[in-house]
N, C-alpha and C. Protein backbone atom coordinates (compact mmCIF):
# COMPACT_ATOMS: atom_id res chain seq x y z
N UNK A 1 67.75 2.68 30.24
CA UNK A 1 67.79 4.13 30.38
C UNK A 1 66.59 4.58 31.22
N UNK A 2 66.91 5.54 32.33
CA UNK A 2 65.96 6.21 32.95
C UNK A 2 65.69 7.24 33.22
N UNK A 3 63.90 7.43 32.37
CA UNK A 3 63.03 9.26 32.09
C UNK A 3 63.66 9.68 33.82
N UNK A 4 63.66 10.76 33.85
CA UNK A 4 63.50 12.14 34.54
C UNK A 4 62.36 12.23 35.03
N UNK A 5 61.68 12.06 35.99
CA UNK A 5 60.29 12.26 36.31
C UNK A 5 59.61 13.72 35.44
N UNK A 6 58.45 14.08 34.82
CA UNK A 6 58.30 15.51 34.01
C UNK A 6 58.45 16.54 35.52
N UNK A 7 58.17 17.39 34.28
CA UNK A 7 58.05 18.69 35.81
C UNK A 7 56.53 18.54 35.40
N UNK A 8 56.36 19.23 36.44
CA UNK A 8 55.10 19.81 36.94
C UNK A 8 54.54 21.47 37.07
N UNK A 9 53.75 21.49 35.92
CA UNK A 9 53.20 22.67 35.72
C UNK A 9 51.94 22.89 36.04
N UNK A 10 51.63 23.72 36.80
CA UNK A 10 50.52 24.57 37.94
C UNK A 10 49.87 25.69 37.08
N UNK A 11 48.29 25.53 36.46
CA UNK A 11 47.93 26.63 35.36
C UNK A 11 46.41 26.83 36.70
N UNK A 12 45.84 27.88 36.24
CA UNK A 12 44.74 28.07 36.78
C UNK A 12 44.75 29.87 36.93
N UNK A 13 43.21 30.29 37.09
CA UNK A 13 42.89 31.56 37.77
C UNK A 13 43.90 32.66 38.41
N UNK A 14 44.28 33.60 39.12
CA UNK A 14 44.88 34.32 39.89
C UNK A 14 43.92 33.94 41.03
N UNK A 15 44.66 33.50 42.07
CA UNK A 15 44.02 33.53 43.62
C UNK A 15 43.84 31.88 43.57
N UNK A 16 44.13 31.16 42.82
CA UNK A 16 43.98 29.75 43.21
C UNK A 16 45.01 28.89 43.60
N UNK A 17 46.07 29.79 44.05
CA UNK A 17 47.21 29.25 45.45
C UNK A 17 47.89 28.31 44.37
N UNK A 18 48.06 28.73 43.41
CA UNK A 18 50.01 28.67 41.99
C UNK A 18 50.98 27.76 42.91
N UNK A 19 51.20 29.38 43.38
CA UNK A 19 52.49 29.98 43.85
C UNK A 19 52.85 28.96 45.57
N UNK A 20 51.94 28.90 45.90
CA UNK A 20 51.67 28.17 47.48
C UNK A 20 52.13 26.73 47.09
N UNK A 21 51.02 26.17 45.94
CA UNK A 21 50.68 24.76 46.02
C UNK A 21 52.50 24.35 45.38
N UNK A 22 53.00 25.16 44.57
CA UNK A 22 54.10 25.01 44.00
C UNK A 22 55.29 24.95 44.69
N UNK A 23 55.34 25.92 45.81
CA UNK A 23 56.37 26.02 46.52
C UNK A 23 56.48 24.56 47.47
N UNK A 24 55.38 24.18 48.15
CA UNK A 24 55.07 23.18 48.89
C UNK A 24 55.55 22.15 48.03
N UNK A 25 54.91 21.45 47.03
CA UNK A 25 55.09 20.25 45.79
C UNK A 25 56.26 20.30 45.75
N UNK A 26 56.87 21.32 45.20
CA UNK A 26 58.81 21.52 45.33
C UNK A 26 59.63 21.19 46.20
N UNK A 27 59.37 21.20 47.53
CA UNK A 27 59.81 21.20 48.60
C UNK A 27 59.56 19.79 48.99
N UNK A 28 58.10 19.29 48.47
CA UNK A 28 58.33 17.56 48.66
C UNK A 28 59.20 17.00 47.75
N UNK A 29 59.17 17.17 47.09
CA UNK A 29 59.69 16.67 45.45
C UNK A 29 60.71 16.93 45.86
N UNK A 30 61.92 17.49 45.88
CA UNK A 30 63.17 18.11 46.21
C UNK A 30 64.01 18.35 44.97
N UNK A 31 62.59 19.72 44.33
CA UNK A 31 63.32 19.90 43.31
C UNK A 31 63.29 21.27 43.31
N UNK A 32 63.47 22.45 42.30
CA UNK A 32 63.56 23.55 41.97
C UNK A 32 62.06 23.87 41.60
N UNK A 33 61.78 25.25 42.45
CA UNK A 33 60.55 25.98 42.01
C UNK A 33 60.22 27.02 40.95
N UNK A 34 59.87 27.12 39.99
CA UNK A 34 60.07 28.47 39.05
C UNK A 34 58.25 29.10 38.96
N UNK A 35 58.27 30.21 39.43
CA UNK A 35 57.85 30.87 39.31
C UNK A 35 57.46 31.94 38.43
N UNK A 36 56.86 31.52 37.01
CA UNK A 36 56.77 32.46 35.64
C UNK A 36 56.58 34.02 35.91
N UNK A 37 55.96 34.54 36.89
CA UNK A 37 55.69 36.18 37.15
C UNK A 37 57.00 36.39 38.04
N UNK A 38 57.33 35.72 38.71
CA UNK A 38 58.78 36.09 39.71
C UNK A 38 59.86 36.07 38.87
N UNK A 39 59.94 35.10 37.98
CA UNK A 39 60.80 35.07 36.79
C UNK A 39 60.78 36.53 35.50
N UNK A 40 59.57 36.73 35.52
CA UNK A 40 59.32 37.79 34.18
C UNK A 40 59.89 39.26 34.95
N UNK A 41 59.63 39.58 36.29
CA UNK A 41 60.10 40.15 36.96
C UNK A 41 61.43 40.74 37.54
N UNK A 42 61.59 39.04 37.25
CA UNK A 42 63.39 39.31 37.72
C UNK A 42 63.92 39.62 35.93
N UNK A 43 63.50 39.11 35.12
CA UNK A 43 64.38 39.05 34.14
C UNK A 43 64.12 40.30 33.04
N UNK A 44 62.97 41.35 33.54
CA UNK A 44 63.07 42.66 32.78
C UNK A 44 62.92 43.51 34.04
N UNK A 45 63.31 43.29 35.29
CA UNK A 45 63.38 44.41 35.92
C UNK A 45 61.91 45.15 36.16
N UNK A 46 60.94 44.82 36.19
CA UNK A 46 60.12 45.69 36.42
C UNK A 46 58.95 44.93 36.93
N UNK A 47 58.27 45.35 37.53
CA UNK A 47 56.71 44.24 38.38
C UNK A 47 55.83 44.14 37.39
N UNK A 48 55.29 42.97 37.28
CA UNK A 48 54.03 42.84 36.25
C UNK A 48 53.43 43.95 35.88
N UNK A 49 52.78 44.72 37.58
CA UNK A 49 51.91 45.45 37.33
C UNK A 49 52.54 46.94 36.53
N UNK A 50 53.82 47.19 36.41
CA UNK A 50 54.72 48.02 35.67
C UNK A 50 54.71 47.65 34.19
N UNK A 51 54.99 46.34 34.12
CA UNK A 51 54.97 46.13 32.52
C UNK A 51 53.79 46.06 31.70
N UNK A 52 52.88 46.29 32.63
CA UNK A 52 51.13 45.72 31.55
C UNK A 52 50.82 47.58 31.87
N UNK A 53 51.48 48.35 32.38
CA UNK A 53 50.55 49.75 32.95
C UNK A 53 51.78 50.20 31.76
N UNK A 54 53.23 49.95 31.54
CA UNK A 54 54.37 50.78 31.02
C UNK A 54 53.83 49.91 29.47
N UNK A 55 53.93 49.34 29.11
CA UNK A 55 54.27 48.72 28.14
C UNK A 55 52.63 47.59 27.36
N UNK A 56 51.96 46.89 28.20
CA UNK A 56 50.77 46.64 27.91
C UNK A 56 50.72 45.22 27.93
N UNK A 57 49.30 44.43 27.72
CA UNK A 57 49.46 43.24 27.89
C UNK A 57 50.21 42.54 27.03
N UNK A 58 49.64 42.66 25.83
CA UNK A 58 50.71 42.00 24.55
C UNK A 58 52.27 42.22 24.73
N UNK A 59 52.74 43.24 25.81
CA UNK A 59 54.29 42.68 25.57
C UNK A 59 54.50 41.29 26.62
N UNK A 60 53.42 41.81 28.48
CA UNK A 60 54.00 40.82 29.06
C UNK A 60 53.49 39.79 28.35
N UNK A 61 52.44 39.43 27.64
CA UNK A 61 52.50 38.17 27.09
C UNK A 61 53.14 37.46 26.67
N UNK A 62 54.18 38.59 25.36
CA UNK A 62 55.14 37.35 24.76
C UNK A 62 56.40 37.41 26.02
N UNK A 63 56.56 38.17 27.26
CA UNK A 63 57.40 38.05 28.05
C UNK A 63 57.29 36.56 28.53
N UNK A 64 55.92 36.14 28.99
CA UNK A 64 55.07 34.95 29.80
C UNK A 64 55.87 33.74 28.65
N UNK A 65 55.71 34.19 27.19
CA UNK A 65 55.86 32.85 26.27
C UNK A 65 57.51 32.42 26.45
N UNK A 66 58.15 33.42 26.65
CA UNK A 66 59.52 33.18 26.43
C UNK A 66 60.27 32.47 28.01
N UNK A 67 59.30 33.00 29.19
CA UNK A 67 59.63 32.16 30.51
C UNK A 67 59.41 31.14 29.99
N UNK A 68 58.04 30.62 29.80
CA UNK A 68 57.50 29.54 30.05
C UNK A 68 58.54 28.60 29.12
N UNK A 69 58.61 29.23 27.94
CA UNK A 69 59.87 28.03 26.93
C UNK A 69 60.59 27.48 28.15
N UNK A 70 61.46 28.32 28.65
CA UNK A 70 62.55 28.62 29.14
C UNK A 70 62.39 27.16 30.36
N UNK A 71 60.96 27.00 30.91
CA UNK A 71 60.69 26.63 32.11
C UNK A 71 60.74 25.13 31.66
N UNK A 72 59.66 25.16 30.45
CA UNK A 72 59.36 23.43 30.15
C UNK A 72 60.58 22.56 30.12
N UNK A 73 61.67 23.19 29.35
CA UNK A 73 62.73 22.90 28.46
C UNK A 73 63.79 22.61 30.00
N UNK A 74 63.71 23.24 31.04
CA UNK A 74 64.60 23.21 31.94
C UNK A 74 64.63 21.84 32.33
N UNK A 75 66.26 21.33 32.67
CA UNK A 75 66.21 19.85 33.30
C UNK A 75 65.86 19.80 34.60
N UNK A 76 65.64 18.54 35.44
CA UNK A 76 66.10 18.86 36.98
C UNK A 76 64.29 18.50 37.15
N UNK A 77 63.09 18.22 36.72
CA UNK A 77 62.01 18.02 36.16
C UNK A 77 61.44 19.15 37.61
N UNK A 78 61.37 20.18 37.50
CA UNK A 78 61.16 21.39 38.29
C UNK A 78 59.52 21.53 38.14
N UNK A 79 59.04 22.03 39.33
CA UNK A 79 57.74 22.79 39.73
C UNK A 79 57.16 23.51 39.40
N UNK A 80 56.33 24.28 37.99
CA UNK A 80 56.11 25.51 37.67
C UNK A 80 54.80 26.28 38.01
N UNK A 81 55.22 27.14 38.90
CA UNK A 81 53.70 28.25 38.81
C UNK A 81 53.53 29.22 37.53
N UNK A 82 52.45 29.05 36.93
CA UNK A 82 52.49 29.80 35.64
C UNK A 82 51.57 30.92 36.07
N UNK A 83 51.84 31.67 35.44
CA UNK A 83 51.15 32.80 35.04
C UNK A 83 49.65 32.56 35.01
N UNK A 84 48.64 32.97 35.63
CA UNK A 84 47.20 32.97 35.41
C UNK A 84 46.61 33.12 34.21
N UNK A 85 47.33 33.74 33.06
CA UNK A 85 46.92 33.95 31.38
C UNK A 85 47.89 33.13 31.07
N UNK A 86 48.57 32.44 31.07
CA UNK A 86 49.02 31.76 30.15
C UNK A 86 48.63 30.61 29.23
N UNK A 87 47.47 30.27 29.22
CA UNK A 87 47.02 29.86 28.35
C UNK A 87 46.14 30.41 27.08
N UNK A 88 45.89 31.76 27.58
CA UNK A 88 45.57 32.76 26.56
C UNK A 88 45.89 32.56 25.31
N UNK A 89 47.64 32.56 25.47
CA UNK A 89 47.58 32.84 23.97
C UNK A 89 47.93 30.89 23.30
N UNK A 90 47.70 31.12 21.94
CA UNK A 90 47.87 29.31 21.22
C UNK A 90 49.33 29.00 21.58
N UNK A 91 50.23 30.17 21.49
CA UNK A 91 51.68 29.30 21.55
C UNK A 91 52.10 28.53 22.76
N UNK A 92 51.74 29.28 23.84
CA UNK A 92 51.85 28.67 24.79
C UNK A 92 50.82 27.10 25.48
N UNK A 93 50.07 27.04 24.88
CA UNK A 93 48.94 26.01 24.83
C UNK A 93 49.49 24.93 24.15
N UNK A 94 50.11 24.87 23.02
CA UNK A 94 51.14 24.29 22.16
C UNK A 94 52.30 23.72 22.75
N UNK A 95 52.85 24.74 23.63
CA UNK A 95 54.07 24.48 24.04
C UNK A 95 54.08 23.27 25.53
N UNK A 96 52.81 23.59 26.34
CA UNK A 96 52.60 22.53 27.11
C UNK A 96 51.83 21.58 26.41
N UNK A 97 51.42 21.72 25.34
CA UNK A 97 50.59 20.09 24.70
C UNK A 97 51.60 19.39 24.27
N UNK A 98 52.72 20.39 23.77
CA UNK A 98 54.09 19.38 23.44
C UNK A 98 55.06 18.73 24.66
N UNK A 99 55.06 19.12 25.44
CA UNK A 99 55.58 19.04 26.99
C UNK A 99 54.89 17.64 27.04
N UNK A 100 53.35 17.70 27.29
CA UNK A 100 52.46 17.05 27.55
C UNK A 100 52.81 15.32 27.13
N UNK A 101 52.80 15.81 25.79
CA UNK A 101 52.74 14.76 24.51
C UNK A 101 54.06 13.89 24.89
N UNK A 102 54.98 14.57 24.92
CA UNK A 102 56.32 13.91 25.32
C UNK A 102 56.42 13.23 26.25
N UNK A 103 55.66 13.10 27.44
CA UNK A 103 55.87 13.05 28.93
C UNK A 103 56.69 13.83 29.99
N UNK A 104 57.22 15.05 28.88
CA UNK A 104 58.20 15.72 30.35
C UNK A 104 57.42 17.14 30.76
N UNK A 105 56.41 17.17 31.02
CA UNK A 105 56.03 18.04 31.83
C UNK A 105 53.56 16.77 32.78
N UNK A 106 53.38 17.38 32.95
CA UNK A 106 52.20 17.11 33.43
C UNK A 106 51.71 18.50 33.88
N UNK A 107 51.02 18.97 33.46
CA UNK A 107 49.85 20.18 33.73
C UNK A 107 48.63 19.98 34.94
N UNK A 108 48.89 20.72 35.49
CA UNK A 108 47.78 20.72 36.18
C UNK A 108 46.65 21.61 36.78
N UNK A 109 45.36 21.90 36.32
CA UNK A 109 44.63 23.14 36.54
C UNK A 109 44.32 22.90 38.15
N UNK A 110 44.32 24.16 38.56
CA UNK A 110 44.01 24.37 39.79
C UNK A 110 42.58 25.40 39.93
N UNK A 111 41.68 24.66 40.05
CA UNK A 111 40.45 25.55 39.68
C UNK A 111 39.22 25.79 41.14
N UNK A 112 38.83 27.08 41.47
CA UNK A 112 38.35 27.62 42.28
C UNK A 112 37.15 28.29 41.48
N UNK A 113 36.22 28.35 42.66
CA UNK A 113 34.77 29.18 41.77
C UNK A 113 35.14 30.78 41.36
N UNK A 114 34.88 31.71 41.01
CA UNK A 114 35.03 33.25 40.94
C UNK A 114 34.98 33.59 42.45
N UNK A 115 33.52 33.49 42.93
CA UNK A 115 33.33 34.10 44.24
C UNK A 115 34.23 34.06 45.47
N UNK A 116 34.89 32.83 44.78
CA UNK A 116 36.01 32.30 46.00
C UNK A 116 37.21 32.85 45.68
N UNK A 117 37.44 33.20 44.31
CA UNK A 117 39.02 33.87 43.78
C UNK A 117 38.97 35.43 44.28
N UNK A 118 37.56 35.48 43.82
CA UNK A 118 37.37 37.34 44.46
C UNK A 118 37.67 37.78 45.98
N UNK A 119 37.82 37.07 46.59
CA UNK A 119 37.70 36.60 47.94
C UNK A 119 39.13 36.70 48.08
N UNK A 120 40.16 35.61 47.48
CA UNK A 120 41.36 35.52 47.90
C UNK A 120 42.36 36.47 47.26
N UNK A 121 41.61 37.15 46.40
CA UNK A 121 42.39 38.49 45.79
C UNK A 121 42.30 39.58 45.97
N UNK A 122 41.75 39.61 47.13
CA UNK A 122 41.66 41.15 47.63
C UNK A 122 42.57 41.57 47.96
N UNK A 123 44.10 41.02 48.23
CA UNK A 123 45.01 41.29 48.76
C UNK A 123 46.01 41.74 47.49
N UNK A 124 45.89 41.00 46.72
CA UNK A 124 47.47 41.28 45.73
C UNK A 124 47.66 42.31 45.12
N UNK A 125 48.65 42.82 44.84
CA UNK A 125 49.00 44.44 44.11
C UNK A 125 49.11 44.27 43.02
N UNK A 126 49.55 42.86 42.60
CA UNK A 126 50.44 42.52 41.07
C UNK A 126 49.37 42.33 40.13
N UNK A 127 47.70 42.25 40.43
CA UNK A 127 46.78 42.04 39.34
C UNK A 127 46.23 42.94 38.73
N UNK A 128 46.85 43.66 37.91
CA UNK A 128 46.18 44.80 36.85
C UNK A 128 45.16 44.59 36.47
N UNK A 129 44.62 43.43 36.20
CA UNK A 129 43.09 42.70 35.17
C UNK A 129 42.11 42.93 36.06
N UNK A 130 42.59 42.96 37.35
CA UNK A 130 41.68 43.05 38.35
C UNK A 130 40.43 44.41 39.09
N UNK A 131 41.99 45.56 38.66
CA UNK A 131 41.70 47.03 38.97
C UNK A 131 40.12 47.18 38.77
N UNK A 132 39.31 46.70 38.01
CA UNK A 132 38.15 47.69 37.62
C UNK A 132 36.97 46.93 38.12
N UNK A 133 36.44 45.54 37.81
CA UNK A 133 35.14 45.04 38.28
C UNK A 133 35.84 43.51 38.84
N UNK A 134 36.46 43.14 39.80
CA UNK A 134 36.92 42.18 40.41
C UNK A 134 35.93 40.81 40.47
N UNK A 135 35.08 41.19 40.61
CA UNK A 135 34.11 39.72 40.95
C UNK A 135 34.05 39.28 39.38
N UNK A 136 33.18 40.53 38.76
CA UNK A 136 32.95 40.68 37.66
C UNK A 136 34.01 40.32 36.49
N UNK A 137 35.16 40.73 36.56
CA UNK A 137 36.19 39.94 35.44
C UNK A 137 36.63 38.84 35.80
N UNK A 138 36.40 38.05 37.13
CA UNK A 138 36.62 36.56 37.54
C UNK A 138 36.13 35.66 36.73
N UNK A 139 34.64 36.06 36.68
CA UNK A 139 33.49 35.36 35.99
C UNK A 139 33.38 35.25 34.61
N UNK A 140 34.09 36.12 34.10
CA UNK A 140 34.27 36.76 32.59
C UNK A 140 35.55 35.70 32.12
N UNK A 141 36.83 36.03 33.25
CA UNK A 141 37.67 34.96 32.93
C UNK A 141 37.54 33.26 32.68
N UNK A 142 36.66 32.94 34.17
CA UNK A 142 36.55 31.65 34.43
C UNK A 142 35.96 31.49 33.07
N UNK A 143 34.81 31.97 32.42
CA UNK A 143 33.95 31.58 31.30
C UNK A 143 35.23 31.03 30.27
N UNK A 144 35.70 32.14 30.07
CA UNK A 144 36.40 32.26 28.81
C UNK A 144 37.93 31.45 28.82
N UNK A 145 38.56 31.40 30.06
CA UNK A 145 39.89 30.76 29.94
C UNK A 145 39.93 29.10 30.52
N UNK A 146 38.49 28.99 31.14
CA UNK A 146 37.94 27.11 31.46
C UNK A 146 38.26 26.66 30.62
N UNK A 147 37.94 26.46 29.26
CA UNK A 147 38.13 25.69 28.02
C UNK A 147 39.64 25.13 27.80
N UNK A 148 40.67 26.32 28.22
CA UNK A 148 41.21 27.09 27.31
C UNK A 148 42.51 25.77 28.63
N UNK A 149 42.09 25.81 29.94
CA UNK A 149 42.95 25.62 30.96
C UNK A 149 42.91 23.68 30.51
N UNK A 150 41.19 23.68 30.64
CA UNK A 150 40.78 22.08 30.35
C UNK A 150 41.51 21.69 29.25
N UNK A 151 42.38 22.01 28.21
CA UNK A 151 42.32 21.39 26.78
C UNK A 151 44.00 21.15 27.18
N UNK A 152 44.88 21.93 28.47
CA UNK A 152 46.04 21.76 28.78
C UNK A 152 46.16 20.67 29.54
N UNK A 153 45.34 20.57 30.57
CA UNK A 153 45.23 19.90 31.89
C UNK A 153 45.67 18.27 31.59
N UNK A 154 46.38 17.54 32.20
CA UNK A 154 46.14 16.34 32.74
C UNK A 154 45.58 16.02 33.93
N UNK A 155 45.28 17.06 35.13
CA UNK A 155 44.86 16.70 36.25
C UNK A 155 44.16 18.05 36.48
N UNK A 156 42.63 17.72 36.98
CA UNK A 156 42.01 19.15 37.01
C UNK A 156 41.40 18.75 39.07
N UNK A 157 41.82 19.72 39.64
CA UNK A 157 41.95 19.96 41.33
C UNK A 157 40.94 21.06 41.56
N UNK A 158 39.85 21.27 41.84
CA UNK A 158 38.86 22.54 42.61
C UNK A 158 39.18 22.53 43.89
N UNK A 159 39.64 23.65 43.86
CA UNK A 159 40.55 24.11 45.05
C UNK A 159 39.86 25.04 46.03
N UNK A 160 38.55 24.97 45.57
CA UNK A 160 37.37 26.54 46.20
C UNK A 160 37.38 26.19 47.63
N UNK A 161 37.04 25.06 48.49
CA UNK A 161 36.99 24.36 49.78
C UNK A 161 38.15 23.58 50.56
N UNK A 162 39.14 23.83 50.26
CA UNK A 162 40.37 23.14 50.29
C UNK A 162 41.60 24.00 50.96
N UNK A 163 42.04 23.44 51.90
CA UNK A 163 43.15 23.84 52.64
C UNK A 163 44.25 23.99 51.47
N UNK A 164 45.30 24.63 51.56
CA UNK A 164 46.82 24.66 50.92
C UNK A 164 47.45 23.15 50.42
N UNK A 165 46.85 22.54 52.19
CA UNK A 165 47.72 21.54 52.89
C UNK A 165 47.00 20.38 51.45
N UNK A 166 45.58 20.28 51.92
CA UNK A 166 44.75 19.03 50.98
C UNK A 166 44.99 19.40 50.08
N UNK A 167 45.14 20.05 49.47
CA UNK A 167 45.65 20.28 47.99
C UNK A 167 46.67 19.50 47.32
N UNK A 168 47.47 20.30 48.31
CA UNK A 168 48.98 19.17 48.14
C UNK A 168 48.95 17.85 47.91
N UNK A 169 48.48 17.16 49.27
CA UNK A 169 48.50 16.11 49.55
C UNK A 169 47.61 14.99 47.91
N UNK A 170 45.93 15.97 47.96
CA UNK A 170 45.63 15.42 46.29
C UNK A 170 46.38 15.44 45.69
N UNK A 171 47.16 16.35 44.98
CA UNK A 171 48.21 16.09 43.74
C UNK A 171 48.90 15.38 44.11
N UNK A 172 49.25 15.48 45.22
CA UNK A 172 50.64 14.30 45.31
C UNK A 172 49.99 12.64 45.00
N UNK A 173 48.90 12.62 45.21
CA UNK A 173 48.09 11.22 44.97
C UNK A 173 48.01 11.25 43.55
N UNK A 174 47.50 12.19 43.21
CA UNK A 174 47.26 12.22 41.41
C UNK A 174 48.61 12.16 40.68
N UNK A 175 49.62 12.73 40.96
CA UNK A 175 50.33 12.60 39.96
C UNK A 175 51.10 11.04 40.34
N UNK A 176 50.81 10.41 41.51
CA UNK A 176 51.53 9.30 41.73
C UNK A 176 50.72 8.31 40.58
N UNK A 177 49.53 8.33 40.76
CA UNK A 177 48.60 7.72 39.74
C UNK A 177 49.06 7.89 38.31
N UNK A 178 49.09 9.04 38.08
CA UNK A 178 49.42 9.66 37.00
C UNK A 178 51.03 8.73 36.52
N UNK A 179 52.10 9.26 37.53
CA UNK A 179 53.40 8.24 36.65
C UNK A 179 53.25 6.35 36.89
N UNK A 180 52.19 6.27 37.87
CA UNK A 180 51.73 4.61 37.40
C UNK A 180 51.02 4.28 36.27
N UNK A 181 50.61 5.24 35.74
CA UNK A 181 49.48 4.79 34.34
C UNK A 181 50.89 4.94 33.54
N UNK A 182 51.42 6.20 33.30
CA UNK A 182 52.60 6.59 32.21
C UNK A 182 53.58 4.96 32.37
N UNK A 183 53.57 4.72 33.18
CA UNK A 183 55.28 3.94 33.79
C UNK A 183 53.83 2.27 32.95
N UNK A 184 53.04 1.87 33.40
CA UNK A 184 52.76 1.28 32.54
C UNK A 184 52.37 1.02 31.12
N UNK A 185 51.80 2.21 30.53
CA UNK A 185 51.93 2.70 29.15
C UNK A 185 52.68 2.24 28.31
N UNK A 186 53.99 2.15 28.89
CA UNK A 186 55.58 2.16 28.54
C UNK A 186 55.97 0.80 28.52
N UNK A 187 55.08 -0.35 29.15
CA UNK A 187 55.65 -1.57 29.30
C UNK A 187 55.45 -2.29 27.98
């Protein structure tokens, strides 16, 4: 009998290129991309920045928990850009340690300094968290959600100096490593 390669789940910061590194990985892989905020989006109709301003964080949160089920659990061992909080809350931390544990998913933090996220987020509309002290809640985050990303991670990537392209190309080395350790594990 033969595993399904896992999917591949993409956790890290806002501004540390998710959504980029994911689409690309997908496109090598030749598999399906899911996108947890494009997903939460499509599936209540309204833009992040609508549901955390209409409704507040605690709803998109458990919105984030119910993609993400949705994502791990999917066959086809698919690409996931997650949500920048999603490790916030325990269930979801749980839900990729169980992913993890199983072998059908592999996590991977994608981690950039603050100064460098502040930098690449000057552009986006969709970050509500962002509205008020930008550098300043980077730093606040990085402190507080590092732990939180490290305790998910099988593969941790600093992405602060790094093209799109090298990015890629690392993971694609790491996770090859990665299903040679698993694939011997197994022998």
């Amino acid at each position: 009998m033969t595993l399904s390669p896992p999917s591949i789940v993409l956790v890290g910061l806002m501004g540390t290129g998710k959504s980029t590194v994911a689409r690309l990985l997908a496109e090598h892989r030749g598999v399906e991309l899911l996108d947890t905020d494009k997903m939460i989006e499509s599936r209540y109709g309204k833009s992040v920045r609508d549901i955390f301003s209409e409704s507040g964080e605690d709803t998109f949160r458990g919105y984030e928990t119910e993609v993400l089920s949705d994502c791990v659990k999917r066959p086809g061992s698919p690409v996931i850009a997650a949500a920048g909080g999603v490790v916030v809350r325990d269930e979801n931390r749980q839900l990729l340690n169980n992913a993890r544990d199983i072998h059908t998913a592999v996590v991977v933090w994608l981690h950039a300094r603050p100064d460098v996220l502040a930098e690449r987020t000057t552009k986006g509309v969709h970050r509500p968290l962002l509205d008020e002290d930008r550098a300043g809640t980077l730093i606040r985050m990085d402190e507080e959600r590092g732990p939180l990303y490290a305790s998910v991670a099988d593969i941790v990537i600093d992405v602060s100096e790094r093209s799109v392209e090298s990015v890629v190309e690392l993971l694609i080395e790491a996770l090859q490593e990665q299903e040679e350790y698993v694939g011997n594990d197994n022998v």
